[in-house]
N, C-alpha and C. Protein backbone atom coordinates (compact mmCIF):
# COMPACT_ATOMS: atom_id res chain seq x y z
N UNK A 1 -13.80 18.15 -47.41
CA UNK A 1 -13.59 17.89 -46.01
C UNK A 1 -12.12 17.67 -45.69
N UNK A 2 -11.26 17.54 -46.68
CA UNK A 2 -9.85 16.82 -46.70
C UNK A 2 -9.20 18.12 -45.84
N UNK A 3 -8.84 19.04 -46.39
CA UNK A 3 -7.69 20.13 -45.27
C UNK A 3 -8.92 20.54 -44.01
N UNK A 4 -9.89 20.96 -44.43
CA UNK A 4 -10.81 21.93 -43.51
C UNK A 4 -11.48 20.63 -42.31
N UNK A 5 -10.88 19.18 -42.64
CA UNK A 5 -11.16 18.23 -41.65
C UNK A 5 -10.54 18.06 -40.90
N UNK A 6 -9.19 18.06 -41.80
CA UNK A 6 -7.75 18.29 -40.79
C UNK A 6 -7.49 19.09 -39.63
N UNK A 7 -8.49 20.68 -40.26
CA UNK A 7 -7.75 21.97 -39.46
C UNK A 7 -8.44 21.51 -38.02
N UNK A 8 -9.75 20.74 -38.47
CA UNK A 8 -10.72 20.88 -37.47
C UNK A 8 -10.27 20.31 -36.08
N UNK A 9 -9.64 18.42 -36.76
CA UNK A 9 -9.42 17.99 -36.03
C UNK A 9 -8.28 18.43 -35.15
N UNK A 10 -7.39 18.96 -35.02
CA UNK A 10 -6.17 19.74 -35.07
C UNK A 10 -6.53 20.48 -33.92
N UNK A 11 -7.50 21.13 -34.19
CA UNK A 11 -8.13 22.48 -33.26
C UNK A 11 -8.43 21.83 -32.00
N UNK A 12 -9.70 20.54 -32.26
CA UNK A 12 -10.21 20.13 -31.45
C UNK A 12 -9.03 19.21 -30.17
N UNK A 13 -7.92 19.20 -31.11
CA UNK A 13 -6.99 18.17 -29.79
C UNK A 13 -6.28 19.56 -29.46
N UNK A 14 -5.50 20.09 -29.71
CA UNK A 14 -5.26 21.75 -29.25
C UNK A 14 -6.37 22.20 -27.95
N UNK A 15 -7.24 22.09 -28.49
CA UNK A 15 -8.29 22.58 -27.27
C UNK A 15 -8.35 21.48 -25.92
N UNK A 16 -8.59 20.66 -26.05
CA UNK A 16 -8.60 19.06 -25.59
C UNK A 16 -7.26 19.02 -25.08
N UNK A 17 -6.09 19.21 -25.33
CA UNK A 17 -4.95 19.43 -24.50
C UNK A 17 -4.53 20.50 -23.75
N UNK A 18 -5.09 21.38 -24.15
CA UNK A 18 -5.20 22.61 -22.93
C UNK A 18 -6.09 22.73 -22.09
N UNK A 19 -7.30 22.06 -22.44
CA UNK A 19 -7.89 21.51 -21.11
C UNK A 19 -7.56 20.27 -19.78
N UNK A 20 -6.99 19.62 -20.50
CA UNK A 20 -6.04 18.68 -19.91
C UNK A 20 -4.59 18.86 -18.95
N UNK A 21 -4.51 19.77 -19.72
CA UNK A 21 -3.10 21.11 -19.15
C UNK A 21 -3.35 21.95 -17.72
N UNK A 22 -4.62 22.55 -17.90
CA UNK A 22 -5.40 23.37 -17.00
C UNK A 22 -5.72 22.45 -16.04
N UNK A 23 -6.39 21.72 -15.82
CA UNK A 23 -6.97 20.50 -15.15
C UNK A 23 -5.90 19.71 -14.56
N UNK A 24 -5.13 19.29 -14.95
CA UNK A 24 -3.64 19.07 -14.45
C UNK A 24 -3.36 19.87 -13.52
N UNK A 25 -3.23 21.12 -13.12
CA UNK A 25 -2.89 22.35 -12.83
C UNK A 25 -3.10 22.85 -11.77
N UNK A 26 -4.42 22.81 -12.07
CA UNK A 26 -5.66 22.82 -11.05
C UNK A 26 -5.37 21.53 -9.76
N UNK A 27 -5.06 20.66 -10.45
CA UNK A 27 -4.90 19.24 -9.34
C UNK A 27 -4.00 19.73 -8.37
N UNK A 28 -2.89 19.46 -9.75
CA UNK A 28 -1.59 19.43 -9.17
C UNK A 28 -1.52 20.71 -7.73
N UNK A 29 -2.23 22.00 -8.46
CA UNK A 29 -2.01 22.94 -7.04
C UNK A 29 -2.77 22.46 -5.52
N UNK A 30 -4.02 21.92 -6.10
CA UNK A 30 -4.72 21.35 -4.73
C UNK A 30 -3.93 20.33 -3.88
N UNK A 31 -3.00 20.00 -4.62
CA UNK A 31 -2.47 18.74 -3.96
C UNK A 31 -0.92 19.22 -3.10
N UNK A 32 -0.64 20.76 -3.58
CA UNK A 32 0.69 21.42 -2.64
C UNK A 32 0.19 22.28 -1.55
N UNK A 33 0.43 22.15 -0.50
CA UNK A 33 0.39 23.05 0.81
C UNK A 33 -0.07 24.26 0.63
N UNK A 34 -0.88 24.89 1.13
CA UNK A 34 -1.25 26.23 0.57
C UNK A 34 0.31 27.03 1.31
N UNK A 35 1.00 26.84 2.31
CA UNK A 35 1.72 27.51 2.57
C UNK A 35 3.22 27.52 1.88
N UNK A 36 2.87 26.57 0.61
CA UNK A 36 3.94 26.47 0.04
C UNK A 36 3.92 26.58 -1.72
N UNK A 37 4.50 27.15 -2.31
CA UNK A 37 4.62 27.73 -3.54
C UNK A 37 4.68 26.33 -4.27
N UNK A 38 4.12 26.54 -5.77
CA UNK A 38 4.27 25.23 -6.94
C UNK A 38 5.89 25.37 -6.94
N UNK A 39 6.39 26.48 -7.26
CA UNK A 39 7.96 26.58 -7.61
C UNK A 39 8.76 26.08 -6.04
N UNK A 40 8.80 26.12 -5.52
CA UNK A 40 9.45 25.54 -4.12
C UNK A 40 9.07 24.48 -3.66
N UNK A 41 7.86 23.77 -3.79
CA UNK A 41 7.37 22.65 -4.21
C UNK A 41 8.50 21.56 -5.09
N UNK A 42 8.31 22.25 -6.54
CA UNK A 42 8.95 21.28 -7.33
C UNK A 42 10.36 21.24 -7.03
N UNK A 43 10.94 22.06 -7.07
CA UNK A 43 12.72 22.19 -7.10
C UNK A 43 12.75 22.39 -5.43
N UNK A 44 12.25 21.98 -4.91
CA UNK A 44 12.61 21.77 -3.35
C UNK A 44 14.17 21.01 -3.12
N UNK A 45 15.41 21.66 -2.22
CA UNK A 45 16.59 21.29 -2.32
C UNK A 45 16.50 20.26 -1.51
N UNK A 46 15.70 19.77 -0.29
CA UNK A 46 15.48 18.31 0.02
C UNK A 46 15.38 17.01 -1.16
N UNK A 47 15.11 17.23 -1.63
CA UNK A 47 15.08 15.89 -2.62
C UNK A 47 16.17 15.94 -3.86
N UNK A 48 16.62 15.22 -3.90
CA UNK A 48 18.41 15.53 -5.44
C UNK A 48 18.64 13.96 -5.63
N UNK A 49 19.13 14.20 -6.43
CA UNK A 49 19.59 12.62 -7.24
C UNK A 49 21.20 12.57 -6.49
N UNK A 50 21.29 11.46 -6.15
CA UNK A 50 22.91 11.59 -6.12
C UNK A 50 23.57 11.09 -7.08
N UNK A 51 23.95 11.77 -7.77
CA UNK A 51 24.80 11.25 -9.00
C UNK A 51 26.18 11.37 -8.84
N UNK A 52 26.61 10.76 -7.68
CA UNK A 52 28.34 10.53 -7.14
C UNK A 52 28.67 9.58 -7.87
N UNK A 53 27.63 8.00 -8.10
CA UNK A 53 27.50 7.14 -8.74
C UNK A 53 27.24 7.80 -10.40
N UNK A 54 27.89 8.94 -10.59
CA UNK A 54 27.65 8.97 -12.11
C UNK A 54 28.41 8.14 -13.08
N UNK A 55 29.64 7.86 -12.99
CA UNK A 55 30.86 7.03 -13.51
C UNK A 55 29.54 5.80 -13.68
N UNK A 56 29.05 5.11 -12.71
CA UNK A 56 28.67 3.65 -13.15
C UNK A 56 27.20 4.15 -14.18
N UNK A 57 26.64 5.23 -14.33
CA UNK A 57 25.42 5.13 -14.94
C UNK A 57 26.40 5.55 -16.84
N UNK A 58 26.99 6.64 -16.60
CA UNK A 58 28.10 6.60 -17.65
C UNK A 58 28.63 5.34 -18.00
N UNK A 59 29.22 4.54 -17.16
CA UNK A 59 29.65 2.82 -18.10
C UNK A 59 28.39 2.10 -18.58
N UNK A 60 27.49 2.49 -18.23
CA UNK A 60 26.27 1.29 -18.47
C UNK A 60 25.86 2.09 -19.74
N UNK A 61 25.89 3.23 -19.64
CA UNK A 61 25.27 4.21 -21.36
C UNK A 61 26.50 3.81 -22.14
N UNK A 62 27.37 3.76 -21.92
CA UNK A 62 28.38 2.83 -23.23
C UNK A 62 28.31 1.64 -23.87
N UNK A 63 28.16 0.78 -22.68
CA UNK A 63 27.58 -0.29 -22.91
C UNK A 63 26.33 -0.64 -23.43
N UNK A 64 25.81 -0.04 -23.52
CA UNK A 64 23.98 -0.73 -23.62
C UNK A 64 23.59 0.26 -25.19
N UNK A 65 24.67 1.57 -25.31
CA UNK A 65 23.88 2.24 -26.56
C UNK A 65 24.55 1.99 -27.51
N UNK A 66 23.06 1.74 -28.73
CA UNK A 66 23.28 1.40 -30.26
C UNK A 66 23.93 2.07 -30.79
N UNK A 67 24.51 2.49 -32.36
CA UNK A 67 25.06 3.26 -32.80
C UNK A 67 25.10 4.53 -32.95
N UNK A 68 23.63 4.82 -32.37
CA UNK A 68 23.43 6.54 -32.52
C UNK A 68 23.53 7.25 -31.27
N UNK A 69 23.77 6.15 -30.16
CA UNK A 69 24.01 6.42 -29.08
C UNK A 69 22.74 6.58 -28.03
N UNK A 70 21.88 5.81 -28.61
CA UNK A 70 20.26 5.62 -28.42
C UNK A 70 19.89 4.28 -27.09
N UNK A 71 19.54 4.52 -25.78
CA UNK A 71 19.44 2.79 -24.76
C UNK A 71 17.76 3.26 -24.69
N UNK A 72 17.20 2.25 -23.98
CA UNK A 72 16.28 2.00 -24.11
C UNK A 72 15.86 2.23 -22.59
N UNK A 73 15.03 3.07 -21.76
CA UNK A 73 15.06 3.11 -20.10
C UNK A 73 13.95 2.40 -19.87
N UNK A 74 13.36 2.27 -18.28
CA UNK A 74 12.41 1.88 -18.22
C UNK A 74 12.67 2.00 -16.49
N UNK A 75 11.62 2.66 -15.79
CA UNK A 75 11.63 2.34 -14.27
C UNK A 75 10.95 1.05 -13.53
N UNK A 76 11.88 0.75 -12.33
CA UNK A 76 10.70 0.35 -11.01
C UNK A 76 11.25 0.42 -10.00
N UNK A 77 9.93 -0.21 -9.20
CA UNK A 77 10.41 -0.19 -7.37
C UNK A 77 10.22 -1.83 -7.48
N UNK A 78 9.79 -2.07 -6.18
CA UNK A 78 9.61 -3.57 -5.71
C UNK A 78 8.39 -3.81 -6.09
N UNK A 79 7.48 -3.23 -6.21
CA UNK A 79 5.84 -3.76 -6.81
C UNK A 79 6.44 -4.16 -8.00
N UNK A 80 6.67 -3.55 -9.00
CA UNK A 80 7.22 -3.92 -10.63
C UNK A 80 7.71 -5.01 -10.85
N UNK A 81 9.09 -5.49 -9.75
CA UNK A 81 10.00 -6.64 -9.77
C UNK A 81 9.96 -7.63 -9.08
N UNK A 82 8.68 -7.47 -8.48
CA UNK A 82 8.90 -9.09 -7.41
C UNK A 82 8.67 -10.22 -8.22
N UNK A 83 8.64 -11.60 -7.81
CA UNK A 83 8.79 -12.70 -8.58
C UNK A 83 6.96 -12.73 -9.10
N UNK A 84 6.82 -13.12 -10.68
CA UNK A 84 5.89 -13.15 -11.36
C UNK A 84 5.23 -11.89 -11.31
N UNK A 85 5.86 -10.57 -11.26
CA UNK A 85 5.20 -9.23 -11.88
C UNK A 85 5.16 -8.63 -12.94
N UNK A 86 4.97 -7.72 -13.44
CA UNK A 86 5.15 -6.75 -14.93
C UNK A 86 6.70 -7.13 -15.17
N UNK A 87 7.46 -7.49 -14.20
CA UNK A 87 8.74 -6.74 -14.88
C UNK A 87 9.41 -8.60 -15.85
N UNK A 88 9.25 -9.68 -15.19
CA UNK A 88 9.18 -10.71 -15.83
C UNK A 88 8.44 -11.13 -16.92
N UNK A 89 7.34 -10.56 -16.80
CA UNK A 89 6.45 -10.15 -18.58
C UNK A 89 6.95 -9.60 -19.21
N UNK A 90 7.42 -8.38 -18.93
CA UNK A 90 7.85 -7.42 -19.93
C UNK A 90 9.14 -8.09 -20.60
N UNK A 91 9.82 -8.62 -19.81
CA UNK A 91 11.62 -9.71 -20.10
C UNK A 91 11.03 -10.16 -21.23
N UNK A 92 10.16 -11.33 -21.11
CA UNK A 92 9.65 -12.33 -21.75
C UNK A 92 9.27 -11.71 -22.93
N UNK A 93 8.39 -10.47 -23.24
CA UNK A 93 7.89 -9.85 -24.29
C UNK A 93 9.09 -10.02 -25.67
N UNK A 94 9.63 -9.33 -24.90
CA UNK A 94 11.54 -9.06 -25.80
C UNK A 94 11.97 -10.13 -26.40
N UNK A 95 11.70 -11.65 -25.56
CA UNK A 95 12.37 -13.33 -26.64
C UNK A 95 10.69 -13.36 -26.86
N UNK A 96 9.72 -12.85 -26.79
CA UNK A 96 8.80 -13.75 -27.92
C UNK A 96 7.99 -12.81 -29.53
N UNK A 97 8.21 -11.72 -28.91
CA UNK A 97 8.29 -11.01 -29.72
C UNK A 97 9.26 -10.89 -31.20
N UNK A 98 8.53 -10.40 -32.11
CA UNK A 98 8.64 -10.53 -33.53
C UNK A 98 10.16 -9.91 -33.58
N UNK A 99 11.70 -10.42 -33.64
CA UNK A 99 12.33 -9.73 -34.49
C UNK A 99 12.91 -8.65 -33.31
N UNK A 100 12.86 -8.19 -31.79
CA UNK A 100 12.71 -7.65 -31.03
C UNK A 100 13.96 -8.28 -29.97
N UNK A 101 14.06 -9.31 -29.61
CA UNK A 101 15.28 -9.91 -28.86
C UNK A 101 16.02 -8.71 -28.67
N UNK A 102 16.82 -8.69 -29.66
CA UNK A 102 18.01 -7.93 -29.57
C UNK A 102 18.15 -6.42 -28.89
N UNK A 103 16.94 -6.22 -28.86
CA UNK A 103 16.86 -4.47 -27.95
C UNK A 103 17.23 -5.21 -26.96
N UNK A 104 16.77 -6.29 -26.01
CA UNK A 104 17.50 -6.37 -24.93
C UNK A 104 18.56 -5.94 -24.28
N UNK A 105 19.43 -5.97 -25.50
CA UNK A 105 20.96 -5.82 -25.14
C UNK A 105 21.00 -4.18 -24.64
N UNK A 106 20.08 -3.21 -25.50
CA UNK A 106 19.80 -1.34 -25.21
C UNK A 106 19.13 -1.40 -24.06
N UNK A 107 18.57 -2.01 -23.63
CA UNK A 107 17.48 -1.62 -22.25
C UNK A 107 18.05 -1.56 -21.02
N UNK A 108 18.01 -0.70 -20.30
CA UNK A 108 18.45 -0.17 -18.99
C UNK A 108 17.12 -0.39 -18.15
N UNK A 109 17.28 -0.42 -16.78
CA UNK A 109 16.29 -0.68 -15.86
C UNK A 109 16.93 -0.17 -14.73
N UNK A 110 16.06 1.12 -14.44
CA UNK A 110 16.24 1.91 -13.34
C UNK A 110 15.44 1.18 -11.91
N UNK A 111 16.31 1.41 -11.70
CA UNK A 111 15.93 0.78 -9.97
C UNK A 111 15.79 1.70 -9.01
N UNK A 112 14.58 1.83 -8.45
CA UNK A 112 14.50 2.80 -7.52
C UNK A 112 14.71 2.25 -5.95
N UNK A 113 14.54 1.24 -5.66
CA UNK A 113 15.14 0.90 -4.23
C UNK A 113 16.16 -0.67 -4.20
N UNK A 114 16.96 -0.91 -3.64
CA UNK A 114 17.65 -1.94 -3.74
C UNK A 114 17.30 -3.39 -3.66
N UNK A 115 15.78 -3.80 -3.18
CA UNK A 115 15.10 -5.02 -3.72
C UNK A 115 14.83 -4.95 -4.84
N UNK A 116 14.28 -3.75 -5.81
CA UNK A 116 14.18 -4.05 -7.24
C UNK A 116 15.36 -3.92 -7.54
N UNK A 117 16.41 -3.33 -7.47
CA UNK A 117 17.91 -3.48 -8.02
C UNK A 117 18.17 -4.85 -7.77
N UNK A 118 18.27 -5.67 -6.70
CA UNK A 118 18.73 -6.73 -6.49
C UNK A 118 17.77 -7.86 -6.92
N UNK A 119 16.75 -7.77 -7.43
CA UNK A 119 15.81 -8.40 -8.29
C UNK A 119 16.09 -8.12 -9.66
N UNK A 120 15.87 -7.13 -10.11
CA UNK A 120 16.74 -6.72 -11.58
C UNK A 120 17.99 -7.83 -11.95
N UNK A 121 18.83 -7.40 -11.08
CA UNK A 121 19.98 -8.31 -11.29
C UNK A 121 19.65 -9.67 -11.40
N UNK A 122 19.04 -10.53 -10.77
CA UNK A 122 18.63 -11.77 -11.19
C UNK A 122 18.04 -11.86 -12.20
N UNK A 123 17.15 -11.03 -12.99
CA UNK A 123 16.53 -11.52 -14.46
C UNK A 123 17.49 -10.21 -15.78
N UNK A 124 17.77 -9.83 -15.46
CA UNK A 124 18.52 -8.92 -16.38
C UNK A 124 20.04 -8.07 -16.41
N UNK A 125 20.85 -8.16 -17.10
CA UNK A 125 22.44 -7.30 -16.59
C UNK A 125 22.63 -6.20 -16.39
N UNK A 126 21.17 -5.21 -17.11
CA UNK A 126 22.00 -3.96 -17.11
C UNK A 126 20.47 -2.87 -16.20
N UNK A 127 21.11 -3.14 -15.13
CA UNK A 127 20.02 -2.56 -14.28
C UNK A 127 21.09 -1.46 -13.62
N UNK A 128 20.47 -0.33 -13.04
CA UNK A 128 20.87 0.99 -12.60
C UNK A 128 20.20 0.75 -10.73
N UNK A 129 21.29 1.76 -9.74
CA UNK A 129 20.12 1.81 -8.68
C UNK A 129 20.43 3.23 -8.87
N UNK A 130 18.98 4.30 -8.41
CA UNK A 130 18.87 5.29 -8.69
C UNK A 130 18.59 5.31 -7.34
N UNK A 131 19.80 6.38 -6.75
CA UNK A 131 19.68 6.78 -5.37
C UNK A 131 19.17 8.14 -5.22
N UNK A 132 18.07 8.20 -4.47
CA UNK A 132 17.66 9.49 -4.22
C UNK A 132 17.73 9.62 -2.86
N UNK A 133 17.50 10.93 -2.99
CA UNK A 133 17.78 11.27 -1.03
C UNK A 133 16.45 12.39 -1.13
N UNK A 134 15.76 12.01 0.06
CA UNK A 134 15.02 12.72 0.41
C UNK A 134 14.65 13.03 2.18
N UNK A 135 13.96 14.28 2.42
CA UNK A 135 14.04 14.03 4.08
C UNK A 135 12.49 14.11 4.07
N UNK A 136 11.78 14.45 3.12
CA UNK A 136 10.38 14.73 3.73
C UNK A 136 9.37 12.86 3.13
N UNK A 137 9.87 12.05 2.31
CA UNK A 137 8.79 11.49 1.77
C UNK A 137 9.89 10.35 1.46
N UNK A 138 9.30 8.40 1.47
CA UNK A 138 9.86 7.75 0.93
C UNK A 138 8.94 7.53 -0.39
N UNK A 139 10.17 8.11 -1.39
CA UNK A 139 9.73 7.82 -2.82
C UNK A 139 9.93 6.78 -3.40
N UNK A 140 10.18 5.63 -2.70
CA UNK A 140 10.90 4.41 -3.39
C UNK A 140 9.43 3.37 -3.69
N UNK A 141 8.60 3.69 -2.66
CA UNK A 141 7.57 3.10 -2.32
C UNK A 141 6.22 3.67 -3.33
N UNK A 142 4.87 2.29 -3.69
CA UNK A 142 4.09 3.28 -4.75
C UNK A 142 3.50 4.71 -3.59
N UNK A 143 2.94 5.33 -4.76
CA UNK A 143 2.92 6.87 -4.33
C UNK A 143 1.42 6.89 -5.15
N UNK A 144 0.27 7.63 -4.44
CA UNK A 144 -0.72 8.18 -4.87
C UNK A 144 -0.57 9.03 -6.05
N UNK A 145 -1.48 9.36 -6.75
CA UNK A 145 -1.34 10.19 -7.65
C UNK A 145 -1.54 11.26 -7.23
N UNK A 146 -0.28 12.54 -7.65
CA UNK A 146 -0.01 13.83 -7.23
C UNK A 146 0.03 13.62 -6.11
N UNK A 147 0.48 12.75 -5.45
CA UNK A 147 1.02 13.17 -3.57
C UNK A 147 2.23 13.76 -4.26
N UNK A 148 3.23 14.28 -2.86
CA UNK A 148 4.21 14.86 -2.51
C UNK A 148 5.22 13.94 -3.39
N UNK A 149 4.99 12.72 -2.66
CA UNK A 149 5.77 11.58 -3.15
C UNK A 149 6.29 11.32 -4.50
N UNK A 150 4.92 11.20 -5.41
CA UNK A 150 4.64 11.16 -6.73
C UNK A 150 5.03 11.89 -7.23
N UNK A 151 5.22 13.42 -7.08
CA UNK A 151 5.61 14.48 -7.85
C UNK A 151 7.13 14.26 -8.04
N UNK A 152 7.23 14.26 -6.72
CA UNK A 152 9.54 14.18 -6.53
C UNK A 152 9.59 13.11 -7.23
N UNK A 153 9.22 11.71 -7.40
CA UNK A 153 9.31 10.87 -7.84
C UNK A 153 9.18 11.07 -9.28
N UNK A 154 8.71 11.27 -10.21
CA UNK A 154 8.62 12.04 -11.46
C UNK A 154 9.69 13.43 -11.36
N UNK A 155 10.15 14.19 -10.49
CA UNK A 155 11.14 15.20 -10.96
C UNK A 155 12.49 13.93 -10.47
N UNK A 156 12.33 13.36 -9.93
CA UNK A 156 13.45 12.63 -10.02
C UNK A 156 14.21 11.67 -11.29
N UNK A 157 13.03 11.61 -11.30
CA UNK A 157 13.00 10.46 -12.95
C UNK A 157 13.16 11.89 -14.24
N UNK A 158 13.29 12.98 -14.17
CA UNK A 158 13.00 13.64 -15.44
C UNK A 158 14.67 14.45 -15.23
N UNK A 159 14.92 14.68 -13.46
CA UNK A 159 16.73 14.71 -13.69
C UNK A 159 17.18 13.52 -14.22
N UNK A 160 16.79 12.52 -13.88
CA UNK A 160 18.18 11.80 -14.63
C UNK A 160 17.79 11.42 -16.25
N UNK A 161 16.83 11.49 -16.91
CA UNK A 161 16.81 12.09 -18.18
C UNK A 161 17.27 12.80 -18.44
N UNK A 162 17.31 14.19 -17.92
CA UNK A 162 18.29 15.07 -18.18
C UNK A 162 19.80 15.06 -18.13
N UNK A 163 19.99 14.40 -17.18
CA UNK A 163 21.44 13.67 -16.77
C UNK A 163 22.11 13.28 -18.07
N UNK A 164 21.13 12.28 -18.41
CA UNK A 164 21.23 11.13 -19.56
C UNK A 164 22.04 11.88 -20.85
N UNK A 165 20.79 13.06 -21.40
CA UNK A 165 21.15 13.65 -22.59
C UNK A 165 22.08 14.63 -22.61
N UNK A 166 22.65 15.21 -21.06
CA UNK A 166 23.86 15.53 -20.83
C UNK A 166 25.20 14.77 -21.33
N UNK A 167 25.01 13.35 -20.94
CA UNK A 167 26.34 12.75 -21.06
C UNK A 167 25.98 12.63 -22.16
N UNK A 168 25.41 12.86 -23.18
CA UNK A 168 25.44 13.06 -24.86
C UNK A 168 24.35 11.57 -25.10
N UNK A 169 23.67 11.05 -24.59
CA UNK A 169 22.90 10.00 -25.21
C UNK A 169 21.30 10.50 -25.59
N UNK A 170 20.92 9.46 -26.35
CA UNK A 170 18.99 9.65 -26.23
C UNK A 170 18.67 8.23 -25.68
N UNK A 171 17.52 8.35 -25.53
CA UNK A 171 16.87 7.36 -24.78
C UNK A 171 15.18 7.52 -25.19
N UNK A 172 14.85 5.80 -25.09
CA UNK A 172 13.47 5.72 -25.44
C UNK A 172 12.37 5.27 -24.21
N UNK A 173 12.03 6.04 -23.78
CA UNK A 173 11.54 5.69 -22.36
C UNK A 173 10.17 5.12 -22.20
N UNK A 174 9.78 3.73 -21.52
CA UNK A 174 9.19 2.94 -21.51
C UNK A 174 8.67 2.45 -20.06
N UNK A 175 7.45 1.75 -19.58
CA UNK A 175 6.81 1.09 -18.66
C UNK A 175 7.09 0.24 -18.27
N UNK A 176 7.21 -0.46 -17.59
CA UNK A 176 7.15 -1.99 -17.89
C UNK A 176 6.12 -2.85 -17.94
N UNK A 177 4.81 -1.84 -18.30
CA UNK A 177 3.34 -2.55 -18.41
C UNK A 177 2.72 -2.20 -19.78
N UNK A 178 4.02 -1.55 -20.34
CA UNK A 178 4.00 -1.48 -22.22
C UNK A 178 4.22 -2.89 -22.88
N UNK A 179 3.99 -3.40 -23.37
CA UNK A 179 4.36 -4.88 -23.82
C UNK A 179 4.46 -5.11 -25.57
């Protein structure tokens, strides 16, 4: 059973992820305008990161990465950061946790609107505000799954990943309801 259990299992998540893939797919299209394309949809030129503020996300990746040039990300809005939410658990996780403290110092915290930025800043130093501009949808706010909102909101978050490994770093990207 040892290889021919393996192959099996193998197959069966292969299959199981392309159904998952498809189904995804399927959503995701029900959920765009019929008068409007998946591709014009996603890369729609209404919505962009402004990365004018790139200089300050560049000083904070100097600062915050380990030797391999490795920070630690993690998003929110104002649900995440208000007083006694995920994002004060998650702090706390880091001093009670085994041996773990010290990532603190790698962890970045993207801020998607300026109450969680300005909440950030009160429990942690190295918080980001991630300015987006949009004209059709406020993405700062929670977002249904696969709305309009949700989608830009995820291509927003996957430019500045990309951003990231541009300016030459990696990054380990995290929840703040991972603990």
């Amino acid at each position: 059973m040892g290889c021919e259990g393996s192959f099996r299992a193998a197959s069966v998540g292969l299959l199981v992820g392309m159904a998952a893939a498809a189904i995804f797919i399927i959503m995701f299209n029900a959920a765009v305008d019929s008068e409007q394309s998946l591709g014009k949809f996603l890369f729609n030129s209404t919505t962009y990161l402004n990365l004018k503020h790139d200089e300050d996300l560049q000083h904070l990746l100097e600062r915050l990465a380990n030797g391999d040039k490795t920070v630690i990300l993690t998003m929110v809005n104002w649900a995440w950061v208000a007083p006694n939410s995920l994002l004060d658990l998650f702090i706390e996780s880091f001093h009670n946790g085994e041996e773990i403290n010290h990532l603190l110092k790698h962890l970045l915290i993207i801020a998607l609107d300026t109450r969680a930025f300005d909440r950030c800043k009160l429990l942690h130093l190295h918080c980001y505000l991630l300015k987006v501009e949009s004209s059709n949808s406020n993405i700062t706010s929670a977002q249904q799954f696969l709305s309009k909102g949700y989608v830009k909101l995820l291509w927003n978050r996957v430019k500045l990943q990309g951003r990231i490994l541009e300016l030459g770093y990696n990054f380990i990207l995290t929840d703040v309801d991972v603990l």
